[in-house]
Protein backbone atom coordinates (compact mmCIF):
# COMPACT_ATOMS: atom_id res chain seq x y z
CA UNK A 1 -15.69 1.52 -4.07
CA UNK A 2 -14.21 1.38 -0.39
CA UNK A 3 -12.44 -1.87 0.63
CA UNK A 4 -14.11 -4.53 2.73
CA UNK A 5 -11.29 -5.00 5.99
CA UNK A 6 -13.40 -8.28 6.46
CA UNK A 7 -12.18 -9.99 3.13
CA UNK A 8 -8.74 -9.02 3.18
CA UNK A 9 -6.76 -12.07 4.63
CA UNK A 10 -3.16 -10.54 4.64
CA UNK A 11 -1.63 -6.91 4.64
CA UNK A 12 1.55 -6.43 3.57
CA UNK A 13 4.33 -3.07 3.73
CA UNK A 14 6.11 -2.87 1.01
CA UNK A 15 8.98 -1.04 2.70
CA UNK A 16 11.47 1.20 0.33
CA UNK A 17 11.19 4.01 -1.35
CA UNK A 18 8.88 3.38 -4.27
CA UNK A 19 8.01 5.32 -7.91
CA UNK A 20 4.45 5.96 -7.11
CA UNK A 21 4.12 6.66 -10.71
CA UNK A 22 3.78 3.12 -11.52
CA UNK A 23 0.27 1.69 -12.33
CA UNK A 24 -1.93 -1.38 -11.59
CA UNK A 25 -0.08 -3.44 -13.85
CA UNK A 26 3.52 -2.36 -12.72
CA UNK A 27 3.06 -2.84 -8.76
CA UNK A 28 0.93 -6.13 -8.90
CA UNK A 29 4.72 -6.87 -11.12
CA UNK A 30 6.97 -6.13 -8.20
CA UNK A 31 4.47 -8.09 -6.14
CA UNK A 32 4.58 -11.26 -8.09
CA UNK A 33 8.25 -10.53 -9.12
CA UNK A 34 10.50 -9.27 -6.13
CA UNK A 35 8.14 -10.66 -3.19
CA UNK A 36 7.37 -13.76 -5.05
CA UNK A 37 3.67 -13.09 -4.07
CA UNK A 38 -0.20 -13.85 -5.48
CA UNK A 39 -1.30 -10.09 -6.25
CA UNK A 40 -4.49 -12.10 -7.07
CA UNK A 41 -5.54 -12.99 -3.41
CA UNK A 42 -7.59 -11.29 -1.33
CA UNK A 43 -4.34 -9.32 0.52
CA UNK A 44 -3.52 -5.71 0.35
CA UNK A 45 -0.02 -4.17 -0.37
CA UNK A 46 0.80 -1.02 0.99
CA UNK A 47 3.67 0.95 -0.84
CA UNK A 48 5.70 3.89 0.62
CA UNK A 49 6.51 7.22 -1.87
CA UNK A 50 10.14 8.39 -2.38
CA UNK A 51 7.99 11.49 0.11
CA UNK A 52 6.85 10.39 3.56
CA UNK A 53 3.13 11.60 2.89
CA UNK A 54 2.14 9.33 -0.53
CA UNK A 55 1.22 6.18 -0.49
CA UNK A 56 -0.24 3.50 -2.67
CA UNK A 57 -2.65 0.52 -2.57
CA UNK A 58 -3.18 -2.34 -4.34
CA UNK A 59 -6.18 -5.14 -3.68
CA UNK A 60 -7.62 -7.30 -6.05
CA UNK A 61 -11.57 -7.77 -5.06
CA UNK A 62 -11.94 -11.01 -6.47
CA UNK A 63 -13.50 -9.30 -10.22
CA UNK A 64 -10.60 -6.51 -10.61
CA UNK A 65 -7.49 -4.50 -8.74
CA UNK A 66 -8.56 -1.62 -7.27
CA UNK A 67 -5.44 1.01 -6.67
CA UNK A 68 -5.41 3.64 -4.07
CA UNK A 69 -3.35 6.69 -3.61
CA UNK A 70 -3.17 8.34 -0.59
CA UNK A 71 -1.06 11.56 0.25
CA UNK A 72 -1.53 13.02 3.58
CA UNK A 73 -1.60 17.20 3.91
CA UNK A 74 -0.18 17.35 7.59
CA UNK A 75 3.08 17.03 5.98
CA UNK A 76 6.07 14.95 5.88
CA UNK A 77 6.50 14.13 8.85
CA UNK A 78 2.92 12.69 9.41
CA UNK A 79 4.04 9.74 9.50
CA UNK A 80 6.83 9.79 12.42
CA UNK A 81 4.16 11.62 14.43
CA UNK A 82 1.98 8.53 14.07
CA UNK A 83 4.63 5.97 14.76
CA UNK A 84 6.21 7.96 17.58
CA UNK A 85 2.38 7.82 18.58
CA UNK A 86 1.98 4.36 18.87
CA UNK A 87 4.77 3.34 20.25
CA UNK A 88 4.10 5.62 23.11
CA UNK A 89 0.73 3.40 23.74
């Protein structure tokens, strides 16, 4: 199941370093809990690994939360390569 971009309304970064061992349950808690957020609408939440190459997602798709886990192979530092790359733009 791949994410419509269409039907999300809102993205948001959930920046800090977080235990990507938590579940479903567990981040849509820190959503509604520290960010005083609706995990239920149609918005995705990015979080960030304690590693710069894992990440998670969380979207709920209107019938059930669908969680994604990303970790990228070019290495750790991936991810300053592609902000260093857009800031350059």
């Amino acid at each position: 199941m791949l994410i419509n971009m269409d039907a999300v309304h809102q993205t948001y970064i959930v920046c800090g370093k977080m235990d990507l061992r938590r579940g479903i349950d567990a981040l849509a808690a820190v959503v509604q809990e520290q960010f005083a957020l609706y995990p239920y609408n149609q918005a995705l939440y990015l979080f960030c690994g304690t590693r710069k190459d894992s990440f998670k997602a969380l979207y709920w798709d209107g019938d059930g939360f669908l969680l994604l886990y990303k970790r990228i192979e070019a290495g750790p530092d991936y991810s300053g390569r592609l902000i260093k790359a857009k800031s350059e733009s």
